[in-house]
PDB file of N, CA and C in Angstrom:
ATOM      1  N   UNK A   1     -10.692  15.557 -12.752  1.00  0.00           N
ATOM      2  CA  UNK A   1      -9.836  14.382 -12.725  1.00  0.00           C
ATOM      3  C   UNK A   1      -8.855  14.497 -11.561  1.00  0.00           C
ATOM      4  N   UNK A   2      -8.519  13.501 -10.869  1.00  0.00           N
ATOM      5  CA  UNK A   2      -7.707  13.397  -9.489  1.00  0.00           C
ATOM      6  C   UNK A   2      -6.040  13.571  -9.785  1.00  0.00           C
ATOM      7  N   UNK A   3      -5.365  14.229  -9.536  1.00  0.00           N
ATOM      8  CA  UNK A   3      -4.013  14.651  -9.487  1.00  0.00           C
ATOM      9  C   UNK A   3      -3.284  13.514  -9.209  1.00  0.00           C
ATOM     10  N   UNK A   4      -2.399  12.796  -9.903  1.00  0.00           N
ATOM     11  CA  UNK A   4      -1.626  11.753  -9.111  1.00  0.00           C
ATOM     12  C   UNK A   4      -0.883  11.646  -8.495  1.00  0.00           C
ATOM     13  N   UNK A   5      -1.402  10.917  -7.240  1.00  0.00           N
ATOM     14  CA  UNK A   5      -0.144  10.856  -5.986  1.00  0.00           C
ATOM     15  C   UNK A   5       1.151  10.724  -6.334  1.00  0.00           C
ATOM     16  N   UNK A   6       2.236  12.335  -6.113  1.00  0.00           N
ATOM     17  CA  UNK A   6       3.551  11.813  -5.951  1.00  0.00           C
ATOM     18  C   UNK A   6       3.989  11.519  -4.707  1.00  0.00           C
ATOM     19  N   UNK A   7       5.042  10.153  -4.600  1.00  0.00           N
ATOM     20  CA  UNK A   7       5.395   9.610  -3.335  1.00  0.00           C
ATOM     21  C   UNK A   7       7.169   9.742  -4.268  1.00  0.00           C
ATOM     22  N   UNK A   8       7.582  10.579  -2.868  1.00  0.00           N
ATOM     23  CA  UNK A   8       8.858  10.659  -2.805  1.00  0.00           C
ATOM     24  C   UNK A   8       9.998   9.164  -2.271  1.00  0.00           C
ATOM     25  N   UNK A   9      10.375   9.139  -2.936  1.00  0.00           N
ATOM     26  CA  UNK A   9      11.339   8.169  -2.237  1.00  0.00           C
ATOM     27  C   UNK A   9      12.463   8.520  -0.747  1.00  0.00           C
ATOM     28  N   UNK A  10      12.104   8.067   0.115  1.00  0.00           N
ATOM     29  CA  UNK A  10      13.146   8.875   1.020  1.00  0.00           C
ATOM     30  C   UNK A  10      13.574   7.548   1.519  1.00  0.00           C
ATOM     31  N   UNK A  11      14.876   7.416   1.697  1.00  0.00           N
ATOM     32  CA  UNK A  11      15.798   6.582   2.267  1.00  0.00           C
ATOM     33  C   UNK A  11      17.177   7.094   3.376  1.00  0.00           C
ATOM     34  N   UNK A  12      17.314   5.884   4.212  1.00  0.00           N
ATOM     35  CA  UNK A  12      17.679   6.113   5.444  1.00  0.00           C
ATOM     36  C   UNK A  12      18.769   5.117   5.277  1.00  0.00           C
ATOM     37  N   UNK A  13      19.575   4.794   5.901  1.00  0.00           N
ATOM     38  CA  UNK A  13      20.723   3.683   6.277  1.00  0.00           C
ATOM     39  C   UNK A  13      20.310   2.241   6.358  1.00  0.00           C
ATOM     40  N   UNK A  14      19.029   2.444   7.266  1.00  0.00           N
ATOM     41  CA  UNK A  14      18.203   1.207   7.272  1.00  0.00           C
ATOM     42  C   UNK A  14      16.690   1.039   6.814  1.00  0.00           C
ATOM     43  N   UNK A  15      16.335   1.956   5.877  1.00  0.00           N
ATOM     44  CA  UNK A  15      15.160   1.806   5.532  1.00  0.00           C
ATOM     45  C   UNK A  15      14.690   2.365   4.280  1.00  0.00           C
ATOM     46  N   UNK A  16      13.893   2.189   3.224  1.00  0.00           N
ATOM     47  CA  UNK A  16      13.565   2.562   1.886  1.00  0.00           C
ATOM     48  C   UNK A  16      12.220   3.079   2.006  1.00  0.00           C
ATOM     49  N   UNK A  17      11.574   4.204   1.902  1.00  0.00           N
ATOM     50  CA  UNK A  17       9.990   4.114   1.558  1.00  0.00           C
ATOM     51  C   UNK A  17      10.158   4.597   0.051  1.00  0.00           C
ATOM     52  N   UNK A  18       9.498   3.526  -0.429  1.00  0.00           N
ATOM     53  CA  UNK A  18       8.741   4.489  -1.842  1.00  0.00           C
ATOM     54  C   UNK A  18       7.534   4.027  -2.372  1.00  0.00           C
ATOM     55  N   UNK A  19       7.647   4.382  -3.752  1.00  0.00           N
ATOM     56  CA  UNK A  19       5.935   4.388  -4.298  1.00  0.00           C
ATOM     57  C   UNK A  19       5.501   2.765  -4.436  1.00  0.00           C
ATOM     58  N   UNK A  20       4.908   1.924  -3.817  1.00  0.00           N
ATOM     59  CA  UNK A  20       4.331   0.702  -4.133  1.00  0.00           C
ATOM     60  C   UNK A  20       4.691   0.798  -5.433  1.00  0.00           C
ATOM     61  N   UNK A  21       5.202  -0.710  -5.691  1.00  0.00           N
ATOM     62  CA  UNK A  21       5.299  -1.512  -7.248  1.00  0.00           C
ATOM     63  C   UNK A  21       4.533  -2.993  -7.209  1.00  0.00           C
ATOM     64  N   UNK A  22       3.843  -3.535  -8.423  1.00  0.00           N
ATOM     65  CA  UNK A  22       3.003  -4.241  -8.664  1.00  0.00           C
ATOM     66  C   UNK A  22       3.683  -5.519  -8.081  1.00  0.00           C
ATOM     67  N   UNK A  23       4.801  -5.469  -7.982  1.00  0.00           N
ATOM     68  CA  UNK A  23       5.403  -7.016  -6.962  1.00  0.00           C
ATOM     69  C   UNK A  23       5.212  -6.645  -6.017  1.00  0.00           C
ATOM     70  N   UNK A  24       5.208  -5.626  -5.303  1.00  0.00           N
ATOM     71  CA  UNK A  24       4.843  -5.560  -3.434  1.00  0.00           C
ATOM     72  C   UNK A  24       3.226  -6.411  -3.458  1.00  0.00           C
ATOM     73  N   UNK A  25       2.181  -6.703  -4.410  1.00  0.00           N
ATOM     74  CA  UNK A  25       0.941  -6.632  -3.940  1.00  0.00           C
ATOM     75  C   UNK A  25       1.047  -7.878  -3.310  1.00  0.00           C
ATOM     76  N   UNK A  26       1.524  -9.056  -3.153  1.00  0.00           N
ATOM     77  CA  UNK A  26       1.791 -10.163  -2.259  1.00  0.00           C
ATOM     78  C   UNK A  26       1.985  -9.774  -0.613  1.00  0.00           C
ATOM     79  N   UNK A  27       3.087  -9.277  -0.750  1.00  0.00           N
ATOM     80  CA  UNK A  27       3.494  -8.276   1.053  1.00  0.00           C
ATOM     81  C   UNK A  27       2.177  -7.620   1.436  1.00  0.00           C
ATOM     82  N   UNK A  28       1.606  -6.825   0.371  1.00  0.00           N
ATOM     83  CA  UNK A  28       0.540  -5.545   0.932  1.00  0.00           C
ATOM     84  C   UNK A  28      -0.548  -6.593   1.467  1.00  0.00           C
ATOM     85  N   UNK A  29      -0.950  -7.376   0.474  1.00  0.00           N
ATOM     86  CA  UNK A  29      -1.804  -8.117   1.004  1.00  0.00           C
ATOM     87  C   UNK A  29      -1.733  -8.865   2.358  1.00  0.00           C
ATOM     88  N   UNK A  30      -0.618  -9.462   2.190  1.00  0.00           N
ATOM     89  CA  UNK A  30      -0.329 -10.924   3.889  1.00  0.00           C
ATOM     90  C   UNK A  30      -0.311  -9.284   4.890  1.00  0.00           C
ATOM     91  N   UNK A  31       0.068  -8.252   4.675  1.00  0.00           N
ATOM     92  CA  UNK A  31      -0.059  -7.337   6.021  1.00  0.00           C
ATOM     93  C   UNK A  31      -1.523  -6.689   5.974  1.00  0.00           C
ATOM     94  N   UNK A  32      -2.044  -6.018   4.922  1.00  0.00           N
ATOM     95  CA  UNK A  32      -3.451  -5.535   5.371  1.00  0.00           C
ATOM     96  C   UNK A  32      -4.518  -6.539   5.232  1.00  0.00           C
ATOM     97  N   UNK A  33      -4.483  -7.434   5.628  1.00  0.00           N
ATOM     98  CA  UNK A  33      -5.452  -8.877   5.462  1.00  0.00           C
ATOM     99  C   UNK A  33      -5.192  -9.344   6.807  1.00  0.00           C
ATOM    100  N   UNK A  34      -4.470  -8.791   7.671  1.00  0.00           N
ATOM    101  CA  UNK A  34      -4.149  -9.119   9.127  1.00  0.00           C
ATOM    102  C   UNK A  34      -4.772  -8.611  10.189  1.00  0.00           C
ATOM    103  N   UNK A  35      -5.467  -9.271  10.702  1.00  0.00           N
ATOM    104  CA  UNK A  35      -6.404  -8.722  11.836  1.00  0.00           C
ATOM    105  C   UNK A  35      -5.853  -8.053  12.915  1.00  0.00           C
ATOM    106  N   UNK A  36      -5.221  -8.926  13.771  1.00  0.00           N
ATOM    107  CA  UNK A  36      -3.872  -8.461  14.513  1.00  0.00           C
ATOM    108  C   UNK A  36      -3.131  -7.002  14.408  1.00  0.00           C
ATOM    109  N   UNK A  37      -2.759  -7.188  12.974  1.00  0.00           N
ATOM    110  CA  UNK A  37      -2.348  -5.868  12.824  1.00  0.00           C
ATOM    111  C   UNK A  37      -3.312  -4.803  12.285  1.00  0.00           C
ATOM    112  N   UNK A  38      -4.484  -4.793  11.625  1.00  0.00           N
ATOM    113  CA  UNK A  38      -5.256  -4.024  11.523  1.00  0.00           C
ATOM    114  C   UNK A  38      -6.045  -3.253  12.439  1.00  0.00           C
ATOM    115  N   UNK A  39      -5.785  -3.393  13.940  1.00  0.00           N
ATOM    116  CA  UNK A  39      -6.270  -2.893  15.335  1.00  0.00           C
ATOM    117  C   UNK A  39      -5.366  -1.656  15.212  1.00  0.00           C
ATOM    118  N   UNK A  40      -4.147  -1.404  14.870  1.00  0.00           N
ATOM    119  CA  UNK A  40      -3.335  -0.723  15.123  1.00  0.00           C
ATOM    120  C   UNK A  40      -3.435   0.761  14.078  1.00  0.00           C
ATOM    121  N   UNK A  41      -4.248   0.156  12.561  1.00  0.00           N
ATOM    122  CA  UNK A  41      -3.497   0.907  12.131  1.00  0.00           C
ATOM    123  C   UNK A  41      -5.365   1.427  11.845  1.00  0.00           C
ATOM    124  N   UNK A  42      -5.833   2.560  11.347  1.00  0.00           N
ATOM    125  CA  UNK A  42      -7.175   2.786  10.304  1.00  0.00           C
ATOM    126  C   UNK A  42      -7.317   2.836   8.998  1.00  0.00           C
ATOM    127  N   UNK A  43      -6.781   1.334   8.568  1.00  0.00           N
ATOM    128  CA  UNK A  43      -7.180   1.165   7.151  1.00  0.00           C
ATOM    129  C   UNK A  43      -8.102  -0.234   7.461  1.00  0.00           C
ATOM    130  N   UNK A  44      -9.007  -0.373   6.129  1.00  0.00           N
ATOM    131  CA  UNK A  44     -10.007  -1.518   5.835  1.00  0.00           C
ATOM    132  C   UNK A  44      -8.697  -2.450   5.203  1.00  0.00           C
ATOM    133  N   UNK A  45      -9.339  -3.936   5.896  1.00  0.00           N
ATOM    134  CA  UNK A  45      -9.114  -5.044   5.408  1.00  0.00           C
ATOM    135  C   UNK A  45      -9.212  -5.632   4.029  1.00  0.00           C
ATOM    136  N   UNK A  46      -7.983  -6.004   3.427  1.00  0.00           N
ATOM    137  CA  UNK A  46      -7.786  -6.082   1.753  1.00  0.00           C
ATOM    138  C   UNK A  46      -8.527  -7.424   2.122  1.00  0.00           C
ATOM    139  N   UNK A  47      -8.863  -7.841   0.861  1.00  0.00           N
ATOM    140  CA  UNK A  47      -9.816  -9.185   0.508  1.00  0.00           C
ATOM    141  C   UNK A  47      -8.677 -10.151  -0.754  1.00  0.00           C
ATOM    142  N   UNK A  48      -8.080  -9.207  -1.268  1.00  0.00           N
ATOM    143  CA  UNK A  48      -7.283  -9.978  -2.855  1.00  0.00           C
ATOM    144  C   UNK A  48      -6.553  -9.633  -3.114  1.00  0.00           C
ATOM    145  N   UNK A  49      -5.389 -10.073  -3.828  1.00  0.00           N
ATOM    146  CA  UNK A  49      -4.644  -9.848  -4.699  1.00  0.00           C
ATOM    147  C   UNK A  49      -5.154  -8.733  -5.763  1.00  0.00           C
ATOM    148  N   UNK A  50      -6.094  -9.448  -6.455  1.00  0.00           N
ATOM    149  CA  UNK A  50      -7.106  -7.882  -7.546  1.00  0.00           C
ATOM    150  C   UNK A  50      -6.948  -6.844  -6.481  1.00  0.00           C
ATOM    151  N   UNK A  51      -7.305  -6.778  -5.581  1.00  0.00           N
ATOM    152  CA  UNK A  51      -7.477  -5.119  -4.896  1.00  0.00           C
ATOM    153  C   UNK A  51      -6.746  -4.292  -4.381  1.00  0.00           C
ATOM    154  N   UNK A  52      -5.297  -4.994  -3.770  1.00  0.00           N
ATOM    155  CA  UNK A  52      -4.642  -4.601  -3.992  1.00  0.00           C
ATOM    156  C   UNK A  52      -3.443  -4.103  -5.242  1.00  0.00           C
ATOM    157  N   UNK A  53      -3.409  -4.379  -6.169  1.00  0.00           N
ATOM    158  CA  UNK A  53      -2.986  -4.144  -7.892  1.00  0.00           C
ATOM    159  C   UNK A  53      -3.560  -3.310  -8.302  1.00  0.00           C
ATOM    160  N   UNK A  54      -4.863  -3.415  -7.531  1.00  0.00           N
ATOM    161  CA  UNK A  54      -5.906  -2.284  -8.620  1.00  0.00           C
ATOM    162  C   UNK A  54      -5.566  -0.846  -7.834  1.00  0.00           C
ATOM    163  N   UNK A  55      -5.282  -0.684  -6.410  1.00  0.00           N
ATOM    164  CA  UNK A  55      -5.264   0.436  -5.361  1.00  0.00           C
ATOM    165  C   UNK A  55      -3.381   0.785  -5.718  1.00  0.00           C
ATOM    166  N   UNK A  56      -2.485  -0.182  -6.095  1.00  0.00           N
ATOM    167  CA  UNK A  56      -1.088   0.042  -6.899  1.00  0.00           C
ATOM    168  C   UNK A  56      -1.425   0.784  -7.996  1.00  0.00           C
ATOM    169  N   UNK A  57      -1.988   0.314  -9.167  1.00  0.00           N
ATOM    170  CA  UNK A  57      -2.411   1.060 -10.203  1.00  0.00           C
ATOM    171  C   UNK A  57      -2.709   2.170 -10.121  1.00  0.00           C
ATOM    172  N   UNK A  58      -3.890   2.655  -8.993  1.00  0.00           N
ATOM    173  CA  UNK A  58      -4.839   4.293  -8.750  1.00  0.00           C
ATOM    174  C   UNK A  58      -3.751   4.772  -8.570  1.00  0.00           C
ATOM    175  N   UNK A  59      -2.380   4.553  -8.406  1.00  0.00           N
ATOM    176  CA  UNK A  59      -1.502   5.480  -7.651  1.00  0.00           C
ATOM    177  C   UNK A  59      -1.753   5.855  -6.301  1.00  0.00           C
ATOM    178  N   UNK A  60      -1.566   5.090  -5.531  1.00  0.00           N
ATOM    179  CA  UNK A  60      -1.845   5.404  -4.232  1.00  0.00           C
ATOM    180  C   UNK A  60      -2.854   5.838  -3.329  1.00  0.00           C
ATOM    181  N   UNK A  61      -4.475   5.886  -4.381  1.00  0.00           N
ATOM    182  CA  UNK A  61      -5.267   6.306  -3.641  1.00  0.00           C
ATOM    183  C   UNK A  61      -5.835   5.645  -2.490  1.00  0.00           C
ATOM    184  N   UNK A  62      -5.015   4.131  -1.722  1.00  0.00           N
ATOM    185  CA  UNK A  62      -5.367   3.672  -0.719  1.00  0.00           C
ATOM    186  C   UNK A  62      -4.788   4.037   0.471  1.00  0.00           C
ATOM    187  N   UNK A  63      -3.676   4.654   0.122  1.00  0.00           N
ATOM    188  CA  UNK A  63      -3.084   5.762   1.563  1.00  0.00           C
ATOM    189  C   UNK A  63      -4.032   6.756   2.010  1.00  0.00           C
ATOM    190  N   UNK A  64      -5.102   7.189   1.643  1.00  0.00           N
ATOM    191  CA  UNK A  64      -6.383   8.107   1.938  1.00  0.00           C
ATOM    192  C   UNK A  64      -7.258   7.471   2.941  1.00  0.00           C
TER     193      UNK A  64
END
């Protein structure tokens, strides 16, 4: 069975990273559904709302 991703929260003055929450999947989507920006980065192009929720849920196994 796969260990679940811990994602630390680290914060800055001007910036927050932490663990995706099931309201980001709107944002995740309009950015990895972007062609434009998908040149830049090596992740596959989200298709849905479902797929992203479902890759929130795995705990992070779409940062891989």
């Amino acid at each position: 069975m796969q260990q679940p991703v811990v994602f630390p929260v680290l914060e800055t003055r001007r910036l927050i990273l932490r663990q995706p929450e099931p309201e980001d999947a709107a944002s995740i989507l309009r950015l990895r559904s972007e062609t434009e920006m998908l040149k830049y980065i090596e992740m596959y192009k989200l298709q849905s709302l479902d797929e992203v929720r479902e890759m929130i849920e795995s705990n992070g196994s779409y940062l891989a």
